[in-house]
Protein backbone atom coordinates (compact mmCIF):
# COMPACT_ATOMS: atom_id res chain seq x y z
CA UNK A 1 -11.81 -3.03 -6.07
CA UNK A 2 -12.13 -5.65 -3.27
CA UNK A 3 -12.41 -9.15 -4.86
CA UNK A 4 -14.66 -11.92 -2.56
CA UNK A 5 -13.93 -15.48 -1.36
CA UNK A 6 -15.94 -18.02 0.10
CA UNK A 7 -14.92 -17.06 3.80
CA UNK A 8 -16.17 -13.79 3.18
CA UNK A 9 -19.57 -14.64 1.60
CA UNK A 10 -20.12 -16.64 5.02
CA UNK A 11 -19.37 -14.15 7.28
CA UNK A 12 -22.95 -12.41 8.82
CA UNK A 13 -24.43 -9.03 8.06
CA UNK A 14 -21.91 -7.57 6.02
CA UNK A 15 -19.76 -9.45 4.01
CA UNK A 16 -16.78 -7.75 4.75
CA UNK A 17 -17.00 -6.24 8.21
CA UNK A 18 -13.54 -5.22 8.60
CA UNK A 19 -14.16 -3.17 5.17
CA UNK A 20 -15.26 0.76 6.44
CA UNK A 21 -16.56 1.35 2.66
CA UNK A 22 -19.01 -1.89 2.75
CA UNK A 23 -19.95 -1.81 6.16
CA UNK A 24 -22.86 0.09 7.52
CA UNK A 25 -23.54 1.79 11.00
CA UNK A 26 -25.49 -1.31 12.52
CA UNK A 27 -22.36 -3.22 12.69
CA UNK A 28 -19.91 -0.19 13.69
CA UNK A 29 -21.94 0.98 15.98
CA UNK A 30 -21.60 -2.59 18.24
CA UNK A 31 -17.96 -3.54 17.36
CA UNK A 32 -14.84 -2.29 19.12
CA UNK A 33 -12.32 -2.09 16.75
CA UNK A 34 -9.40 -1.96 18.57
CA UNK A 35 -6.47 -1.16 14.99
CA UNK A 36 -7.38 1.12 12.24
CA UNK A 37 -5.30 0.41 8.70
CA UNK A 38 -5.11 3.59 6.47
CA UNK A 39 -3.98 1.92 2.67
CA UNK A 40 -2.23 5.27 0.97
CA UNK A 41 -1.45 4.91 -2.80
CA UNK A 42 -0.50 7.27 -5.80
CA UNK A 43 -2.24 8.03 -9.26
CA UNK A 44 0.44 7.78 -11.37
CA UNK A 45 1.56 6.52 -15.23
CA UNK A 46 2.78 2.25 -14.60
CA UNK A 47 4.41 1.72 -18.45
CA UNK A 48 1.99 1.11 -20.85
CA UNK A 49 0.37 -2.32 -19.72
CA UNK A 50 -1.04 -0.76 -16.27
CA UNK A 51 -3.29 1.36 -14.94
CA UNK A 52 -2.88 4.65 -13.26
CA UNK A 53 -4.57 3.24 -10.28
CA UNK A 54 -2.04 0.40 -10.14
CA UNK A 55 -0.95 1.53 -6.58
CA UNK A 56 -4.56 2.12 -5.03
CA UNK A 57 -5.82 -1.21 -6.56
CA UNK A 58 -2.79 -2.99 -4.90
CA UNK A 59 -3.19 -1.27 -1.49
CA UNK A 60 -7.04 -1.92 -1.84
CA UNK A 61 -6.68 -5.72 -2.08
CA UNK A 62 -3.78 -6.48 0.14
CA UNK A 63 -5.16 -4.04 3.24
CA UNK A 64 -8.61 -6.48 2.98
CA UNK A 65 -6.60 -9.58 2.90
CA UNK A 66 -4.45 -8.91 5.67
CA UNK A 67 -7.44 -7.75 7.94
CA UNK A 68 -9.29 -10.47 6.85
CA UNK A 69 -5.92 -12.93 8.01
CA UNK A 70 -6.47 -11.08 11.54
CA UNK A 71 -10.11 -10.72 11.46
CA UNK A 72 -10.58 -14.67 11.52
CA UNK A 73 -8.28 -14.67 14.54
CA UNK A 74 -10.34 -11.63 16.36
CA UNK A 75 -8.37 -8.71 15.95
CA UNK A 76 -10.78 -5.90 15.53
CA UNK A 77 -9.77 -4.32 12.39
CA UNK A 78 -11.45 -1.87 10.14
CA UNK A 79 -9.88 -0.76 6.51
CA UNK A 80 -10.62 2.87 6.16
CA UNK A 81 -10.66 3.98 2.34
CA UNK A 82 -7.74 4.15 0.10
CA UNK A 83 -6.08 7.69 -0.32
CA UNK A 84 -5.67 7.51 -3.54
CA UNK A 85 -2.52 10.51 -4.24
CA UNK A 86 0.80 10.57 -3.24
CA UNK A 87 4.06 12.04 -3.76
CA UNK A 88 4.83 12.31 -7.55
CA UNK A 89 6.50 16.13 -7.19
CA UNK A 90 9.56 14.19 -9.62
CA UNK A 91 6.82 13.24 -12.03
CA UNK A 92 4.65 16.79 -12.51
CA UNK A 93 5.83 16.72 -16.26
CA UNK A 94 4.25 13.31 -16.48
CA UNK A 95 0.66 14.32 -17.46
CA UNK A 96 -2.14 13.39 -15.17
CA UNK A 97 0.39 12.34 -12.10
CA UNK A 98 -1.01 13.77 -9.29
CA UNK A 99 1.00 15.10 -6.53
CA UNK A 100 -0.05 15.30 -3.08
CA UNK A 101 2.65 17.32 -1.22
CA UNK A 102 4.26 15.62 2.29
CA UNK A 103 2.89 18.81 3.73
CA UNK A 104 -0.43 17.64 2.55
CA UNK A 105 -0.21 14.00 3.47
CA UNK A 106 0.49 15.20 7.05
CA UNK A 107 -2.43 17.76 7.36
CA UNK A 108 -4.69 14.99 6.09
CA UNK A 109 -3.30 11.98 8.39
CA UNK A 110 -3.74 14.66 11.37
CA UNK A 111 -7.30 15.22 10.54
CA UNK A 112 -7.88 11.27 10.37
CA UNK A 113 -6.06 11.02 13.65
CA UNK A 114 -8.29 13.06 15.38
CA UNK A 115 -11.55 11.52 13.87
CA UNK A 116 -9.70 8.24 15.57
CA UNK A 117 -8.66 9.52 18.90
CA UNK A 118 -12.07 11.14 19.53
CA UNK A 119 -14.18 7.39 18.68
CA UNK A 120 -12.18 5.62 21.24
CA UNK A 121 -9.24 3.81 18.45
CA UNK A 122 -6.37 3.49 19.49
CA UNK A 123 -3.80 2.18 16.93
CA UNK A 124 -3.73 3.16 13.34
CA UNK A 125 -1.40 1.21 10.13
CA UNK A 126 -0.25 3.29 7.17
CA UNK A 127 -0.36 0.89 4.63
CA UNK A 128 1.81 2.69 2.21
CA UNK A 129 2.23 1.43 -1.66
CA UNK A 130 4.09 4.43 -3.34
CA UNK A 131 7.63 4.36 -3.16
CA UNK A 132 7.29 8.41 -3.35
CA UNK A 133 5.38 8.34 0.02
CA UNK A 134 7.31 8.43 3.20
CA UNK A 135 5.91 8.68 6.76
CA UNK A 136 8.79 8.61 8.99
CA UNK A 137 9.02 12.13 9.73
CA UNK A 138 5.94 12.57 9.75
CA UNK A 139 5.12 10.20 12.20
CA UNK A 140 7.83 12.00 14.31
CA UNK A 141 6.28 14.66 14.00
CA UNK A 142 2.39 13.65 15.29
CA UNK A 143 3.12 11.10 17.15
CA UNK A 144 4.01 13.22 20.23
CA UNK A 145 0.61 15.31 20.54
CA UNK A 146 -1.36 12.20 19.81
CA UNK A 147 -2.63 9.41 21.49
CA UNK A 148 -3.34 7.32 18.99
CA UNK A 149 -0.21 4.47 17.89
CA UNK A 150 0.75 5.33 14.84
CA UNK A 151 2.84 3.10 12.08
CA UNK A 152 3.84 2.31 8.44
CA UNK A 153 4.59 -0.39 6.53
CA UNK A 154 5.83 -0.37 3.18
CA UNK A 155 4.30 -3.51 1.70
CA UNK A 156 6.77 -3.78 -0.94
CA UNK A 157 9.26 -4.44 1.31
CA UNK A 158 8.32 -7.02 2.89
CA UNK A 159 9.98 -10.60 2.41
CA UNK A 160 12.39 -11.96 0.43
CA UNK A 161 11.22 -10.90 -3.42
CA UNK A 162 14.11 -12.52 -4.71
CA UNK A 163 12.44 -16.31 -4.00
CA UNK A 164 9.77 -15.31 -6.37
CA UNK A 165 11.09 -12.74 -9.05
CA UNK A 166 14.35 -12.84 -11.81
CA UNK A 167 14.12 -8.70 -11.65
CA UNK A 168 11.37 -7.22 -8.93
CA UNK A 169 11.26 -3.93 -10.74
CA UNK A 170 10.89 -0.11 -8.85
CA UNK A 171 7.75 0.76 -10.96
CA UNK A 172 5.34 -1.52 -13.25
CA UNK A 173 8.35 -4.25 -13.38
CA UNK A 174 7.69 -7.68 -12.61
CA UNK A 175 6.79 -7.84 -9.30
CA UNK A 176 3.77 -5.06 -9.69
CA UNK A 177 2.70 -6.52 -13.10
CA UNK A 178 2.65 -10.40 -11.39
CA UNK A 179 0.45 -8.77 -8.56
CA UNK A 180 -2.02 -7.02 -10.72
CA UNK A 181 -2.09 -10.11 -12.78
CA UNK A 182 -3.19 -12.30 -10.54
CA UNK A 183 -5.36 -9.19 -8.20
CA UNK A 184 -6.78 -7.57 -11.07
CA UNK A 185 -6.12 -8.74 -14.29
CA UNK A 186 -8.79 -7.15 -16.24
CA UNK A 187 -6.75 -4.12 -16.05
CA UNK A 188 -3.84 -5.32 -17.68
CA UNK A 189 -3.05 -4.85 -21.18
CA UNK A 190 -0.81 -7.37 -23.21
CA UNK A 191 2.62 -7.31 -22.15
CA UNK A 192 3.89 -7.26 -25.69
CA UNK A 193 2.06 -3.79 -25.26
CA UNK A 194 4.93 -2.65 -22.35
CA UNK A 195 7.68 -1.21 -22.62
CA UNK A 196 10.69 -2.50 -21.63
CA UNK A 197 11.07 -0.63 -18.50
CA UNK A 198 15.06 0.68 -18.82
CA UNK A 199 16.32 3.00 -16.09
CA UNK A 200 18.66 5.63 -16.77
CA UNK A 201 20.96 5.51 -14.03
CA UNK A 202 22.68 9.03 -12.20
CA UNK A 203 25.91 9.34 -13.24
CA UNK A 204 27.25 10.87 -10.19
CA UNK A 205 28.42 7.78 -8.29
CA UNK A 206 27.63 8.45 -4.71
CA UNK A 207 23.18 8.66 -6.24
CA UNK A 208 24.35 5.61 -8.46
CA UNK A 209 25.35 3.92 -5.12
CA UNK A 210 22.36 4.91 -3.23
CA UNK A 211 24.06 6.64 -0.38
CA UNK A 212 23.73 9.65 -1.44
CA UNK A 213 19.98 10.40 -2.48
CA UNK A 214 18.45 12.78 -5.03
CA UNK A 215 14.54 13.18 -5.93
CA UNK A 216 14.71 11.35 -9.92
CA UNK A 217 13.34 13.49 -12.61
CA UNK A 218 11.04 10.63 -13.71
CA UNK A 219 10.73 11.83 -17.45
CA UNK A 220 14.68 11.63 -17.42
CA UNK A 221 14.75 8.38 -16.20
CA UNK A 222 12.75 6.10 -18.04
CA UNK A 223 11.02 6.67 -21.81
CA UNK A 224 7.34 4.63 -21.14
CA UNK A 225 7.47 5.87 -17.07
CA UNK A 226 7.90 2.13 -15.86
CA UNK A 227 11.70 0.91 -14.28
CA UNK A 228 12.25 -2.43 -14.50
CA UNK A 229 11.04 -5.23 -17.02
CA UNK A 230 7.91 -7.16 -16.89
CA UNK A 231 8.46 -9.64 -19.72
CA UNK A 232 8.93 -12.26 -17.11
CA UNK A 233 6.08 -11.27 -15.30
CA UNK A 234 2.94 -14.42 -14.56
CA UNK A 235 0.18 -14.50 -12.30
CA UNK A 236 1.32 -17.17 -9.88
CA UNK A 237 4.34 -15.38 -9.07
CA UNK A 238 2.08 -12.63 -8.12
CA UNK A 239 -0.70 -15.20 -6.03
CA UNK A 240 3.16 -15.56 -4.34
CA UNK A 241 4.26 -12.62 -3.51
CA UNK A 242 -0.03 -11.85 -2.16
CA UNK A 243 -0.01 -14.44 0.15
CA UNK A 244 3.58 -13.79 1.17
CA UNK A 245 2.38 -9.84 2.20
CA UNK A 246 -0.70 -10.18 3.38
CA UNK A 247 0.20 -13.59 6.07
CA UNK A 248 2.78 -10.90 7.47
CA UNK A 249 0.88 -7.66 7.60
CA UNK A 250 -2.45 -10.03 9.10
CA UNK A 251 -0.27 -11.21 11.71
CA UNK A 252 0.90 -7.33 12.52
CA UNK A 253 -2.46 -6.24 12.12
CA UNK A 254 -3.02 -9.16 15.12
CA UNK A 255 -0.11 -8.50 17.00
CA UNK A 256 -0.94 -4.87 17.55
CA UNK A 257 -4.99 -6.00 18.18
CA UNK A 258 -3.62 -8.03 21.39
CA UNK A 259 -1.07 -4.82 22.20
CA UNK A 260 -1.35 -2.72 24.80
CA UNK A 261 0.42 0.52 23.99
CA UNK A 262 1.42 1.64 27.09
CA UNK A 263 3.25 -1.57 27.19
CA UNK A 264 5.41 -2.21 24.13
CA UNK A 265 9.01 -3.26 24.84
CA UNK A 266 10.34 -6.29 26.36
């Protein structure tokens, strides 16, 4: 799912060296990547105008973007493969959702870790893109018998949306349908083919509010599985909101190149 630009067809041996999935063991075997980014998606109904891969091809594209930003400034990076399930345990009703259980996600990120820790990495980036998925407490929880740096970004939070979009959307609104426009956009259908993306809201006030939080019942919430509307959706607002993203995760991915992580805080 990676697209290609000039600067990566002139890069030697493999194209995409900071790619694990295109790269070969002549060129890992001689470079010290120094930051590891882990993309982690969802497969999961988007409305009826995108794809159930909608998350992974997101994560896919922004993750080599953003290494690519830090690559060209000599940060280290390598993209491991997309994990392509997440936490949909409000959607099992939804058919073909597949739900990967937090007790799941942590047993697999554990296993990765260790793969990491053992070859000599020392910093790994959860590059999340599933609202369902969250890694705080798990973090918490492996950070303390590992020696491996461990963080997570949630790209979809990153920056002001509001400069770019009327109404971002929580799922296959405008902001997801721009970025698959202008990422992938022989996987989008029509958008007089979507629905119109309306949210039923709780009507306890406190969930309403969001101060209180509840897991939503996804088939309760919306009738074509997509919250918010993507009428006003174009691919220039998402070319926007991808170099937006991927300028700050590149310069993260940087940052945490040049870190030393015994050494963190001012």
């Amino acid at each position: 799912m990676h697209s290609v630009n000039q600067k990566d067809k002139d890069l030697p041996g493999s194209q995409r060296p900071y790619i694990l999935a295109e790269t070969n063991w002549n060129t890992v075997k001689d470079t010290n990547y120094t930051v590891a980014v882990l993309p982690w998606g969802a497969t999961e109904a988007h409305n009826y105008h995108l794809p159930y891969a909608t998350d992974n091809i997101q994560c896919d594209h922004l993750a080599a973007e953003s290494a690519r930003v830090a690559w060209e400034r000599g940060a280290k990076v390598i993209v491991l493969p997309t994990i392509p399930f997440g936490v949909n345990t409000g959607q099992l009703d939804i058919k073909l959702d597949i739900n990967m259980n937090p007790s799941t996600q942590q047993a697999v990120l554990e296993d990765i870790l260790d793969s990491l820790e053992q070859q000599g990495i020392e910093k790994l980036v959860i590059l999340n893109g599933h609202g369902g998925n969250d890694f705080k407490q798990i973090i918490r929880e492996l950070q303390p018998r590992n020696e491996v740096f461990l963080c997570a970004i949630n790209w979809f939070k990153i920056g002001d949306v509001s400069t770019i979009f009327e109404e971002p959307g929580d799922h296959a609104g405008e902001l997801e349908t721009s970025l698959m426009m202008h990422i992938a956009p022989q996987f989008v259908q029509p958008l007089s083919q979507a629905g119109d993306g309306a949210e039923r809201k709780f009507k306890i006030k406190a969930l309403r509010e969001n101060w209180a939080w509840a897991q939503r019942e996804w088939s309760e919430v919306t009738e074509d599985t997509g919250v918010g509307n993507p009428a006003a959706s174009t691919p220039e607002k998402g070319h926007q909101l991808f170099q937006m993203v991927t300028k700050e995760i590149g310069e993260l991915l940087f940052d945490l190149h040049v870190a030393d992580i015994d050494d963190l805080y001012e």
